[in-house]
Protein backbone atom coordinates (compact mmCIF):
# COMPACT_ATOMS: atom_id res chain seq x y z
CA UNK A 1 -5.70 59.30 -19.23
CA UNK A 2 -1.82 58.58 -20.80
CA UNK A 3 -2.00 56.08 -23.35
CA UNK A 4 -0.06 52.66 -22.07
CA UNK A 5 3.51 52.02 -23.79
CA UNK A 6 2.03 48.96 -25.34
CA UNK A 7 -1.13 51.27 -27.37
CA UNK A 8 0.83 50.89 -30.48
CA UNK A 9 3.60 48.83 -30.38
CA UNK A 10 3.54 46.15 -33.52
CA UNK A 11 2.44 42.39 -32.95
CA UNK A 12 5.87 41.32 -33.26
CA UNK A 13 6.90 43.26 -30.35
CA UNK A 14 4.01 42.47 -28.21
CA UNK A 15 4.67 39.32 -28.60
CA UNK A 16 7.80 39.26 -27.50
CA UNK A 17 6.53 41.31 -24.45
CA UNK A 18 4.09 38.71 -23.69
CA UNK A 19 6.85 35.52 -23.68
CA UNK A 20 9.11 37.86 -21.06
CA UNK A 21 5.87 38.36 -18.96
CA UNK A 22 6.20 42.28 -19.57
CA UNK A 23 2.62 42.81 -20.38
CA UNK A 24 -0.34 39.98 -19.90
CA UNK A 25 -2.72 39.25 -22.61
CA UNK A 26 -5.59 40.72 -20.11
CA UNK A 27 -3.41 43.96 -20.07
CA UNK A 28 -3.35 44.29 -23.72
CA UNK A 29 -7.13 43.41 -24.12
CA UNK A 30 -7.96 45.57 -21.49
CA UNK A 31 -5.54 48.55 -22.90
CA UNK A 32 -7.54 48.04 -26.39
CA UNK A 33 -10.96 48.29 -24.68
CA UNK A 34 -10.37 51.27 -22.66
CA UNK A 35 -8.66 52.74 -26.02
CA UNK A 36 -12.54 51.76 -27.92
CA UNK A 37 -14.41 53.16 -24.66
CA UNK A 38 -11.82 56.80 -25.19
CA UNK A 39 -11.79 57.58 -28.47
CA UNK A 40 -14.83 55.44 -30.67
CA UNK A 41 -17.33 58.20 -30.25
CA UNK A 42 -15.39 59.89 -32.34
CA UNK A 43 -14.16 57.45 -35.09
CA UNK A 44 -16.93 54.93 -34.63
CA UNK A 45 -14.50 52.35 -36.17
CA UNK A 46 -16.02 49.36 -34.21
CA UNK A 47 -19.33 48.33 -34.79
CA UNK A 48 -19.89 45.14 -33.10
CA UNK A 49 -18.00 45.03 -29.70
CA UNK A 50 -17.28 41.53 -28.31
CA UNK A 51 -15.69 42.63 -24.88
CA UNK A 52 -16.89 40.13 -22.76
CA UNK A 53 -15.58 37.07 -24.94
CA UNK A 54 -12.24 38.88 -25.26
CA UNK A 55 -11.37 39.31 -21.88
CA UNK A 56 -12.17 35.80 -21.31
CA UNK A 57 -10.01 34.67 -24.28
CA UNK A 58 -7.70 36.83 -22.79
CA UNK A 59 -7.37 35.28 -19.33
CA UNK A 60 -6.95 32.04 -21.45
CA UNK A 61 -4.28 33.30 -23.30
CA UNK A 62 -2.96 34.37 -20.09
CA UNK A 63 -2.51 30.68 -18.91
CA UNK A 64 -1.68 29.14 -21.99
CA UNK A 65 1.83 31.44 -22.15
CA UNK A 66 1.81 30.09 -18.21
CA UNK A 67 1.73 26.69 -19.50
CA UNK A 68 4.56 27.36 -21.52
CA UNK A 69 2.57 27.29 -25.03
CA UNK A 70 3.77 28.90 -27.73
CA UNK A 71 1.26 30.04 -31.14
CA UNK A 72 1.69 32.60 -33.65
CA UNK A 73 -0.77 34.97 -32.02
CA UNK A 74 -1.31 34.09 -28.51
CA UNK A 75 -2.77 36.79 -26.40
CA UNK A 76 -2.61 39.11 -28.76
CA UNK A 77 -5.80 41.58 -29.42
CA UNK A 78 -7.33 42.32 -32.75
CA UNK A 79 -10.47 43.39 -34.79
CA UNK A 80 -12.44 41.51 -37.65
CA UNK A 81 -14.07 43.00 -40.77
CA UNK A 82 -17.77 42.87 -40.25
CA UNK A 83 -18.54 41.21 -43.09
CA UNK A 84 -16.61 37.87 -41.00
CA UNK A 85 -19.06 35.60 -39.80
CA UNK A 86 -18.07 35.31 -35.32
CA UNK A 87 -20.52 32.70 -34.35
CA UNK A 88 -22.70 34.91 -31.81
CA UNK A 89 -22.52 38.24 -33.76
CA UNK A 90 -24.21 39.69 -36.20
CA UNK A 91 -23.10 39.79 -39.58
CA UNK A 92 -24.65 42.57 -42.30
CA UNK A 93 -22.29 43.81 -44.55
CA UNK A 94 -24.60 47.16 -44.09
CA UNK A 95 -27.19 45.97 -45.30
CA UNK A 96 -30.39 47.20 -43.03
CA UNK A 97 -32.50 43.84 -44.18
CA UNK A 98 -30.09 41.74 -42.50
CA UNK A 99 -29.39 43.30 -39.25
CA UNK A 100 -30.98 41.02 -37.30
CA UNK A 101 -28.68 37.83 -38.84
CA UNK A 102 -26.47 35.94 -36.35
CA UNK A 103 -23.75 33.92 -37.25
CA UNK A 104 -23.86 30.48 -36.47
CA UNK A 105 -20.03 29.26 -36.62
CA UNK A 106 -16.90 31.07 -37.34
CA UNK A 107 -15.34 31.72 -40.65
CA UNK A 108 -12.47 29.78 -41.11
CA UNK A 109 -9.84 33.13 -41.20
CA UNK A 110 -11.48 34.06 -37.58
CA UNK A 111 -11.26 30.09 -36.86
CA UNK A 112 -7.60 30.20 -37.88
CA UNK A 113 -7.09 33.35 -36.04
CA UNK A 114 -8.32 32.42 -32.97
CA UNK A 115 -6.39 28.84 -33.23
CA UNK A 116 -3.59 30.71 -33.37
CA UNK A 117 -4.25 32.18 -29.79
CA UNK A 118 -5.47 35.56 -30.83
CA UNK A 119 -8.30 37.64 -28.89
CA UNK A 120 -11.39 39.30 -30.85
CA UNK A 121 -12.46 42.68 -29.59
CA UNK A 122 -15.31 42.98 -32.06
CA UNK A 123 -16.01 43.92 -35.41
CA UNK A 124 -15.55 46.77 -37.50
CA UNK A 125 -17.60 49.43 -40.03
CA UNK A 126 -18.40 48.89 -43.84
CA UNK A 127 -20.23 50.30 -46.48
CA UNK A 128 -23.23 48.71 -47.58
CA UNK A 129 -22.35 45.63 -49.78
CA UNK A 130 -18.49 46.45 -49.13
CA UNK A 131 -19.20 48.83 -52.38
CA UNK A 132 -17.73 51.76 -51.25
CA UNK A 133 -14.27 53.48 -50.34
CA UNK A 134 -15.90 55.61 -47.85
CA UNK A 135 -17.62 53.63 -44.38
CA UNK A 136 -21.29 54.11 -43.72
CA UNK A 137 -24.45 52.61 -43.57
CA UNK A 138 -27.55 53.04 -41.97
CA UNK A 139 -27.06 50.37 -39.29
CA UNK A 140 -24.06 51.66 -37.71
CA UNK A 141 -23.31 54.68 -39.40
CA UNK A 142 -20.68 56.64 -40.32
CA UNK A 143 -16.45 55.78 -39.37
CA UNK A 144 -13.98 58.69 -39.47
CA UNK A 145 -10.41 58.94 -40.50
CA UNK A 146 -8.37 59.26 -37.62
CA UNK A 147 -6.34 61.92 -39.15
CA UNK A 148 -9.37 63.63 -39.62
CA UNK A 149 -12.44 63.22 -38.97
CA UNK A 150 -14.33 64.88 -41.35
CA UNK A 151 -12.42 62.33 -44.23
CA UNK A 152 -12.78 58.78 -45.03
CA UNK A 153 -10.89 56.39 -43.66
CA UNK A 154 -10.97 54.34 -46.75
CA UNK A 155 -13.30 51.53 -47.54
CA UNK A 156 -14.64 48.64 -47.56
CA UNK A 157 -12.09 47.70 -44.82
CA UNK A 158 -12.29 51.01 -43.52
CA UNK A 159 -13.42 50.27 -40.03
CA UNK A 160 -10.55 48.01 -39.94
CA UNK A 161 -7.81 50.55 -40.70
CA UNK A 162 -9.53 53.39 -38.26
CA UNK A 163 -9.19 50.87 -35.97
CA UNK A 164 -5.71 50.35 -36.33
CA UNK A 165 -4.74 53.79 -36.46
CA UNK A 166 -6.50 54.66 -33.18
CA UNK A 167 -4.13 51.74 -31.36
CA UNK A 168 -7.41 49.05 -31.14
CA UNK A 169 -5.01 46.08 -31.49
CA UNK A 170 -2.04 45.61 -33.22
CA UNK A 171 -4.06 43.49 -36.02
CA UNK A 172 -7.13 43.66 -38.30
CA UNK A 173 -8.94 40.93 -40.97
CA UNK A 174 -10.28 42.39 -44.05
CA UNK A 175 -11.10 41.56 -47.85
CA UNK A 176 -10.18 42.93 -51.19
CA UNK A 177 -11.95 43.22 -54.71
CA UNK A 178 -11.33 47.29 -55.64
CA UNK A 179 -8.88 47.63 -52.95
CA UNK A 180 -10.64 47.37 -50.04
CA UNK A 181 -7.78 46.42 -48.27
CA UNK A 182 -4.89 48.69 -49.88
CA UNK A 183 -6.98 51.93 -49.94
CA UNK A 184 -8.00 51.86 -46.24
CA UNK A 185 -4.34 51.19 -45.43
CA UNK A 186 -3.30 54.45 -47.69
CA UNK A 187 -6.07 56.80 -46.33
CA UNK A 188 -5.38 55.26 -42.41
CA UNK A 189 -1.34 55.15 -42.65
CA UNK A 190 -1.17 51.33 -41.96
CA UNK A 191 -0.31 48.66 -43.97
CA UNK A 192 -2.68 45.72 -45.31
CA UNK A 193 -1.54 42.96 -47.76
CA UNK A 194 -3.47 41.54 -50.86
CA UNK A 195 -2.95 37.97 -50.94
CA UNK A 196 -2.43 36.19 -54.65
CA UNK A 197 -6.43 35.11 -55.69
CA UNK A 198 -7.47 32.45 -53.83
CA UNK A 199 -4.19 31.98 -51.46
CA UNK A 200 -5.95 32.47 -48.46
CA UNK A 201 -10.15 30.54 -48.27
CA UNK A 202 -12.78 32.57 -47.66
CA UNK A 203 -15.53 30.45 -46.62
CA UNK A 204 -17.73 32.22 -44.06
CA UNK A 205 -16.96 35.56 -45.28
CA UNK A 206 -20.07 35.59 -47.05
CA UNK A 207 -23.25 38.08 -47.57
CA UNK A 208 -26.27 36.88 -45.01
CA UNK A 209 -28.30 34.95 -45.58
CA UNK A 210 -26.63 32.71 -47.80
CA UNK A 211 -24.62 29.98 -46.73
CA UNK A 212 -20.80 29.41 -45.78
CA UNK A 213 -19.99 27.49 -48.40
CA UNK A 214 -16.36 26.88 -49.55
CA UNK A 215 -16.38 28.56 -53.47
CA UNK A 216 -14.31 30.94 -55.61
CA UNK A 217 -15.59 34.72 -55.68
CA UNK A 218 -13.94 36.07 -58.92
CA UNK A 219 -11.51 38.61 -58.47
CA UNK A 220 -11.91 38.76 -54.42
CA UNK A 221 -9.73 38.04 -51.72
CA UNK A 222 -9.32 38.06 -48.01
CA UNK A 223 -6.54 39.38 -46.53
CA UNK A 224 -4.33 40.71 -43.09
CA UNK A 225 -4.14 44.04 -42.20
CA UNK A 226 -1.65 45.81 -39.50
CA UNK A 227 0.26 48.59 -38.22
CA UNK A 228 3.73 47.10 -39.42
CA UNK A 229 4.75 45.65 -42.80
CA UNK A 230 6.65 42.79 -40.23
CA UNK A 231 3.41 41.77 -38.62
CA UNK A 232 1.21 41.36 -42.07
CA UNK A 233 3.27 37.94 -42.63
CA UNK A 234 2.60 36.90 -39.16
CA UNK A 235 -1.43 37.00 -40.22
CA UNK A 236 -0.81 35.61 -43.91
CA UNK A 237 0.88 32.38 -42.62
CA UNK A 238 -2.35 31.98 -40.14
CA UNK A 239 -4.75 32.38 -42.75
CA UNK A 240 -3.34 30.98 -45.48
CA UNK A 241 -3.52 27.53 -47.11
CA UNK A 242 -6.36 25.54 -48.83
CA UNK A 243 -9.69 25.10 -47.15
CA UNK A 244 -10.03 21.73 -45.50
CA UNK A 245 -13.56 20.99 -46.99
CA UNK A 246 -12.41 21.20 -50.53
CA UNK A 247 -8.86 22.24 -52.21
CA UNK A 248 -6.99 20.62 -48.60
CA UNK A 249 -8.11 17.30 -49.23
CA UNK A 250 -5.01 16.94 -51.87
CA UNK A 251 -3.30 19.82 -51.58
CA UNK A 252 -1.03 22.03 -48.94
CA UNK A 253 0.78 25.18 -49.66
CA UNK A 254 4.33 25.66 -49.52
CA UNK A 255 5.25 29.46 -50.85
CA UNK A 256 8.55 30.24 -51.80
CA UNK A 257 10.95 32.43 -49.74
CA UNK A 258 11.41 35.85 -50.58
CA UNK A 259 13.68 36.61 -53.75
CA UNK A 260 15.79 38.38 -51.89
CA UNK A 261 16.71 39.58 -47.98
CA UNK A 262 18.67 42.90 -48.69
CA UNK A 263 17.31 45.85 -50.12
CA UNK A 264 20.66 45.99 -52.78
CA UNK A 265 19.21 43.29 -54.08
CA UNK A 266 16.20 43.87 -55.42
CA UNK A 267 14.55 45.02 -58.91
CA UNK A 268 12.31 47.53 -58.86
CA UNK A 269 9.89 49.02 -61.27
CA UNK A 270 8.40 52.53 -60.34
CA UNK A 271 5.54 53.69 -61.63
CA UNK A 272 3.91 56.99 -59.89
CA UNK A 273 0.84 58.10 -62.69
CA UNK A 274 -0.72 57.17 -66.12
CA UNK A 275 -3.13 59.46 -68.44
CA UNK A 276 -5.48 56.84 -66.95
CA UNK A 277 -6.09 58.37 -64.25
CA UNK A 278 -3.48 60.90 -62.78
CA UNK A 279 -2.05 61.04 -59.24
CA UNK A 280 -1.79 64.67 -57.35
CA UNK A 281 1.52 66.55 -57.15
CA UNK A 282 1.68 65.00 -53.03
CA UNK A 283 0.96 60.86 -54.22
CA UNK A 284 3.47 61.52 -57.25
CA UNK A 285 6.37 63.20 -54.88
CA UNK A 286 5.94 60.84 -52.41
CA UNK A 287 6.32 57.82 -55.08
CA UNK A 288 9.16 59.51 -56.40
CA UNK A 289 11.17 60.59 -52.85
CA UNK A 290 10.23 56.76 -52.25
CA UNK A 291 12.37 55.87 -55.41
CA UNK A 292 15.19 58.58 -54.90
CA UNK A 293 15.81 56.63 -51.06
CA UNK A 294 15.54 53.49 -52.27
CA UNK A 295 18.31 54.00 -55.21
CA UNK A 296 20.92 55.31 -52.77
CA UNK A 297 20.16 51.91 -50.69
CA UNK A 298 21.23 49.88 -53.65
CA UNK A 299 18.13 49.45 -55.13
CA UNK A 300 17.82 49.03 -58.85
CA UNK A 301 15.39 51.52 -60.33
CA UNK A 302 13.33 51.99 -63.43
CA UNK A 303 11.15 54.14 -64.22
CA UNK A 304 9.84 52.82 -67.21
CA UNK A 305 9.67 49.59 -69.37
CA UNK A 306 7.82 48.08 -72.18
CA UNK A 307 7.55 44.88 -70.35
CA UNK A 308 4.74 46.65 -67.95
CA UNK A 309 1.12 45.79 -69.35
CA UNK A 310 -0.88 48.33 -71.01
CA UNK A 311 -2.45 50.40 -67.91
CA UNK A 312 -5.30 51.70 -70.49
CA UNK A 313 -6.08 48.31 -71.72
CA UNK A 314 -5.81 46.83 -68.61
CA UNK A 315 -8.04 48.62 -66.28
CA UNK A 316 -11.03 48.84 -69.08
CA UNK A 317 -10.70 44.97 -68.98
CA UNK A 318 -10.73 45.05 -65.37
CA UNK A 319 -14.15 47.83 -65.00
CA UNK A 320 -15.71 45.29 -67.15
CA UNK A 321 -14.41 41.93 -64.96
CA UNK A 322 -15.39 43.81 -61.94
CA UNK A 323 -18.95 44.70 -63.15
CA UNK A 324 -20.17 41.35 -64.28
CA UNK A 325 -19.04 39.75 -60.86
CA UNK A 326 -20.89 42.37 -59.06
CA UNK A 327 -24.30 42.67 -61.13
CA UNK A 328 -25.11 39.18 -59.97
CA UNK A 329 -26.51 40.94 -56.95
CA UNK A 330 -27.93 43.63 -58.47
CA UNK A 331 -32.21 44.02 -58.23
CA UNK A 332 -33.72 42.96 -61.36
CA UNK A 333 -34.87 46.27 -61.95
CA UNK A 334 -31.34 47.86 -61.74
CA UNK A 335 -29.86 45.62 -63.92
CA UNK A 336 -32.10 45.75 -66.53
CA UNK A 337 -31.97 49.32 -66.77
CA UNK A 338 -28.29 48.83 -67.09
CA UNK A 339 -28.43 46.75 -70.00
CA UNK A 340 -31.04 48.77 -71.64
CA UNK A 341 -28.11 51.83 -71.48
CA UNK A 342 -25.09 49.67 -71.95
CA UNK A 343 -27.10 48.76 -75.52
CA UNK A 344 -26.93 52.59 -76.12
CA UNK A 345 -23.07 53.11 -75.97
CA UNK A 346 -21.38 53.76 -79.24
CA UNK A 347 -18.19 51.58 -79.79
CA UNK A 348 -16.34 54.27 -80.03
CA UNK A 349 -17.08 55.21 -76.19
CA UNK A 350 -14.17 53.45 -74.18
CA UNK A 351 -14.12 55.18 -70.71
CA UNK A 352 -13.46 53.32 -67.48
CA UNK A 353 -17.32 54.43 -66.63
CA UNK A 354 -18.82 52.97 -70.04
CA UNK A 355 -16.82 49.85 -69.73
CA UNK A 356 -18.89 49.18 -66.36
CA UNK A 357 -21.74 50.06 -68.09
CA UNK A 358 -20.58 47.01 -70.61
CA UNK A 359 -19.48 44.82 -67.50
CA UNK A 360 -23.15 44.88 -66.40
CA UNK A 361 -24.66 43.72 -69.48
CA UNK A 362 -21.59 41.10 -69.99
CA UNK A 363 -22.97 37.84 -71.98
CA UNK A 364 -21.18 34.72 -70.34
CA UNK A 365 -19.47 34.03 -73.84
CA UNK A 366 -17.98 37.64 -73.65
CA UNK A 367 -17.15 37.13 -70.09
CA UNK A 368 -14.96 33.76 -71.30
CA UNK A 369 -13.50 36.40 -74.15
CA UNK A 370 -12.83 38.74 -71.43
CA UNK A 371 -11.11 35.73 -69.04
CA UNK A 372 -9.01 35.14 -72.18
CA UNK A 373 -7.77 38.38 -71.88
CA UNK A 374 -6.84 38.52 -68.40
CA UNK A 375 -5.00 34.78 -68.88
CA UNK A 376 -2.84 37.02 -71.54
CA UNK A 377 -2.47 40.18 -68.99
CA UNK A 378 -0.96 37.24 -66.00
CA UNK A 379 1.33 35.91 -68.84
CA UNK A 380 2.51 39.44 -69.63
CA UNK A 381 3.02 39.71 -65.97
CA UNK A 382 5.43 36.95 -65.76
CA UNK A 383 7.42 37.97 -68.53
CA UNK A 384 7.56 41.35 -66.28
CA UNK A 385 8.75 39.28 -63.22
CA UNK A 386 11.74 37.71 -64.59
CA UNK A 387 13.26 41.40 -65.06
CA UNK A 388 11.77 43.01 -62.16
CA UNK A 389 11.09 41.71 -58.22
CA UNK A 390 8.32 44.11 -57.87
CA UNK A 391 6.60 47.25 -58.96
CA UNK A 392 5.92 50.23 -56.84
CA UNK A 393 2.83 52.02 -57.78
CA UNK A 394 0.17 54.46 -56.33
CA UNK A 395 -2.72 53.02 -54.54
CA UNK A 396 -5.39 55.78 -54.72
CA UNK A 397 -4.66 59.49 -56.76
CA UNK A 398 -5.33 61.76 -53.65
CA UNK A 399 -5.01 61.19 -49.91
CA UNK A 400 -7.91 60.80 -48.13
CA UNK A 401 -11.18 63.61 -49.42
CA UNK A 402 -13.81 64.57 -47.04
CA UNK A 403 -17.41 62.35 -46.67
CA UNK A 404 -19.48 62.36 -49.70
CA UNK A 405 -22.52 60.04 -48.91
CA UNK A 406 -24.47 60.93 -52.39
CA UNK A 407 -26.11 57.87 -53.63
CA UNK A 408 -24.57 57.55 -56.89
CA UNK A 409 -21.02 56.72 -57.36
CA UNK A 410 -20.79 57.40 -60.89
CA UNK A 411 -21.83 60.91 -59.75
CA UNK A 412 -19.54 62.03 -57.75
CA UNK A 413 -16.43 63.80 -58.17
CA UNK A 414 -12.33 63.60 -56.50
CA UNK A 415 -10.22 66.78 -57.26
CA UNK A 416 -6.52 65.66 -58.77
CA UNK A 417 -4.60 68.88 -58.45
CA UNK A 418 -7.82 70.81 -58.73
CA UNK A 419 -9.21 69.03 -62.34
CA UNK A 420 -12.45 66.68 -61.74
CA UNK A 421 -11.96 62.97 -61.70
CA UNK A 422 -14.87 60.40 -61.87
CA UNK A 423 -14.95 58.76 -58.46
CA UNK A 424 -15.64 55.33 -59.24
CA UNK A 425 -12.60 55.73 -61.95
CA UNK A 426 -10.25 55.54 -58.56
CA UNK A 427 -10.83 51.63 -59.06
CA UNK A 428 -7.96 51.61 -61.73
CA UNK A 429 -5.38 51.77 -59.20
CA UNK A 430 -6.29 49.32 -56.82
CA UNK A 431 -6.96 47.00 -60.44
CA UNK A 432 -3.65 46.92 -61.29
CA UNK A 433 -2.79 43.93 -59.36
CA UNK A 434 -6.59 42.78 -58.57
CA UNK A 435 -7.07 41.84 -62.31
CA UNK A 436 -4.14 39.49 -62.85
CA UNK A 437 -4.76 38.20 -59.28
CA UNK A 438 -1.25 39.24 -57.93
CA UNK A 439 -0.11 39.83 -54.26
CA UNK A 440 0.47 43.52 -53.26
CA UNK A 441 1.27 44.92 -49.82
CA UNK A 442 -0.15 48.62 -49.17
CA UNK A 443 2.82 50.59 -46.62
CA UNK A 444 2.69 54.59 -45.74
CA UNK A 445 5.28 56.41 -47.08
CA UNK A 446 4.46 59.31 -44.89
CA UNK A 447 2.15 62.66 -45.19
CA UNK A 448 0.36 65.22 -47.24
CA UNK A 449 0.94 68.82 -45.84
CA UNK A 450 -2.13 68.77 -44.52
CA UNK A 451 -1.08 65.73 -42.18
CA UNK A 452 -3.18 63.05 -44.37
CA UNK A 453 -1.18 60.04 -45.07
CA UNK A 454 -0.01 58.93 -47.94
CA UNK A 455 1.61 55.40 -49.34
CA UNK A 456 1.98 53.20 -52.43
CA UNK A 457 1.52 49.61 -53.13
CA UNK A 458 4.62 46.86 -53.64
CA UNK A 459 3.34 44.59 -56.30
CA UNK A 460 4.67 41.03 -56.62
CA UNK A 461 4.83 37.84 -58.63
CA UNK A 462 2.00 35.59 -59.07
CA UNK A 463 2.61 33.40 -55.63
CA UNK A 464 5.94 34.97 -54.47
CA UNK A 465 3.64 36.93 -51.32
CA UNK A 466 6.43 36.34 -49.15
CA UNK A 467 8.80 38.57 -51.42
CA UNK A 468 6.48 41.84 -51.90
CA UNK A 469 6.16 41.68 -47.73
CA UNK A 470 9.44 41.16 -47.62
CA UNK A 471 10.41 44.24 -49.46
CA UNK A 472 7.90 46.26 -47.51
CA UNK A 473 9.50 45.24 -44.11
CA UNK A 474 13.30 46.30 -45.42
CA UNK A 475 11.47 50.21 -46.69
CA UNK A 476 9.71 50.34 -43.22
CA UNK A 477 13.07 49.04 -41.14
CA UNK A 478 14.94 51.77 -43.33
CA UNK A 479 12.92 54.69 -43.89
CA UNK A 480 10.17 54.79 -40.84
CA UNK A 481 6.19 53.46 -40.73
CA UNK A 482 3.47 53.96 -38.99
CA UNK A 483 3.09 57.43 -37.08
CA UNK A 484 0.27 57.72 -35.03
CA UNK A 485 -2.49 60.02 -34.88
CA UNK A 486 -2.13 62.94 -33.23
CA UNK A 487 -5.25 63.33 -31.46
CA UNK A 488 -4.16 60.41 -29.89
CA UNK A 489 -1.77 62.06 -27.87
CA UNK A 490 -3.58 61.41 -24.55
């Protein structure tokens, strides 16, 4: 069966389609549905399928857009991050204990979504807890990469960006605290935007069974996710703004325009590896051919500057941030034995995988030591952003590396250009703008040899989202986006 002309056409464009009365919202639905039924025994991107609900959202849609109404994202289709409360639907985060929970209500980004006219298909694969780049657990099993199948698609959004990919909607939902958003996009070839911390509420994205309660999660975020840069604004003005039940009773969000409209215009900082942790010879020359195009369109490049944070510092301050947020739902077993060997380090020991270790056993007065720090690393940050618009850096060192479901992280190994890399060390990437709680938008930049893709992350001022998109949408208008799949040639 030919794929329809609408399979992967952006939101934007459908959109567009949809006010002409090209396509109906019950076409696109459908088109998504048939593309699930096609190709998802193979990627197994969609976990939770919501079919029924859809087309009947659709048919709404449908006479809405007869009625002459007009929203952000009426009629078109799109897929949720499992770990979204959708009243009706299950929500487990991969977790085996909870796979009989049902949501009760909506979140409020699926209640903002859907306000906005658009149709859930279902939800989509993560690894248990979201703790993983790679998509599995025992519920629903494994999701593939597109691209390849035998590779990760990315995680903990990684069901999200398969999705995309394979043409399942023009738009995802997913959430970010070790670049679960920006990895998926890089391993998947789509795009996915981290939101400045706490821009866009979260309540209802939350771990069963606990309660949706409206409340700060350190360091995470939730965020949009699409095939084009264009259409990741489209889902960031949906979601974002305070949460009614607390922050919105006083306050409403007004974000400033993008610094600039024109590619000429705008300041760039490149950075394409670090000692830290290296990137392979394809992530550095794509950076770097990135950089060459974007200086004969007028762009101002560096390559280097002293105003950029230190990357060693930085990330070791981050592993240890990262770690004390997370132990809170460790077993009281596993912790413990991870304070008895974080007691053990010597001082002199300051690898990203000790500092972890540390994060585990974190006191609450060294975690307000630590907050200190990262108060200093936003400060240096803003210094940065009076010189520079944005910084380009890598998201992940390698594209995407075949399954590797052995238990423990801290075990297992990535291969940059062929010298052995702690895995869990791939978080100092994705850190870069997760620590100081700054927006960055995740684009491919095109493909490895072997026909994985590849991209980098814009990074932008603390608040200035719109300018970070923006800059993504000018590369993608000028140099090219998403390609899709080629097994999806059908």
């Amino acid at each position: 069966m030919a794929k329809s002309e609408w399979s992967f056409k952006s939101a934007v464009e459908l959109s567009a389609a949809l006010a002409a009365k090209k396509v109906s919202a019950v076409e696109l639905t459908q088109d998504a549905i048939d593309r699930i039924e096609r190709h998802d025994g193979k990627i197994n991107a969609i976990c939770v399928r919501d079919f029924g609900r859809a087309l009947d959202a659709a048919r709404a849609a449908d006479a809405a857009l007869a009625r002459g109404e007009r929203k952000p994202l009426l009629g078109l289709p799109m897929t949720v991050k499992e770990s979204y409360n959708i009243a009706g639907l299950p929500t487990t985060w991969g977790n085996p204990a909870h796979k009989d929970f049902i949501a009760r209500e909506d979140s409020l980004p699926v209640t903002r979504v859907k306000e906005a006219g658009t149709i859930v298909l279902g939800k989509t694969n993560v690894p248990l807890a979201l703790a993983d780049w790679q998509s599995y657990n025992d519920i629903y099993g494994t999701t593939n990469n597109p691209y390849d199948l035998g590779r990760t698609p990315g995680g903990s959004s990684g069901g999200s960006s398969a999705a995309l990919a394979a043409g399942y909607g023009p738009l995802s939902l997913g959430s970010d605290i070790g670049g679960s958003l920006r990895v998926p996009a890089f391993h998947c070839g789509v795009c996915a935007h981290k939101p400045t911390f706490d821009l866009l509420p979260s309540r209802g994205h939350t771990p069963p069974p606990a309660p949706p309660l409206a409340y700060e999660r350190d360091l995470a975020v939730v965020g949009p996710m699409a095939r084009s840069a264009g259409d990741l604004s489209l889902l960031l003005d949906v979601m974002a703004g305070p949460d009614p039940l607390d922050n919105g009773k006083a306050y409403r969000l007004e974000l400033p325009a993008p610094r600039h409209s024109s590619l000429k215009d705008f300041r760039v900082l490149v950075v394409d590896t670090d000692p830290v942790l290296p990137t392979d010879a394809v992530v550095r020359g794509s950076i770097n051919t990135l950089a060459d195009n974007l200086a004969k369109a007028g762009v101002r490049i560096e390559r280097n500057s002293p105003l950029l944070p230190d990357f060693a510092a930085s990330s070791r301050l981050y592993m240890r941030m990262l770690l004390s947020f997370l132990a809170a739902s460790f077993t009281p077993e596993f912790y413990a034995g991870a304070v008895a060997a974080a007691s053990t380090l010597p001082a002199s020991n300051n690898s990203l995988q000790a500092e972890r270790l540390r994060g585990i056993a974190l006191s609450h007065r060294d975690w307000l030591i630590a907050r200190g720090g990262r108060t200093r690393l936003r400060a240096q940050w803003h210094e940065l952003f009076k010189t520079f618009d944005a910084v380009i850096c890598p998201i992940m060192p390698t594209p995407a590396y075949p399954h590797d479901h052995s238990e423990n992280q801290e075990q297992r190994r990535i291969k940059i250009d062929d010298k052995e890399h702690v895995y869990t060390d791939q978080l100092a990437w994705p850190g870069i703008a997760t620590l100081p709680g700054l927006p960055s938008t995740a684009i491919p930049t095109g493909f490895a040899p072997d026909g994985l893709p590849v991209g980098v992350q814009i990074v932008g001022p603390w608040l200035e989202d719109r300018t970070p998109l923006k800059l993504a949408e000018l590369i993608e208008r000028e140099f090219g986006g998403f390609v899709p799949p080629k097994m999806f040639d059908d």
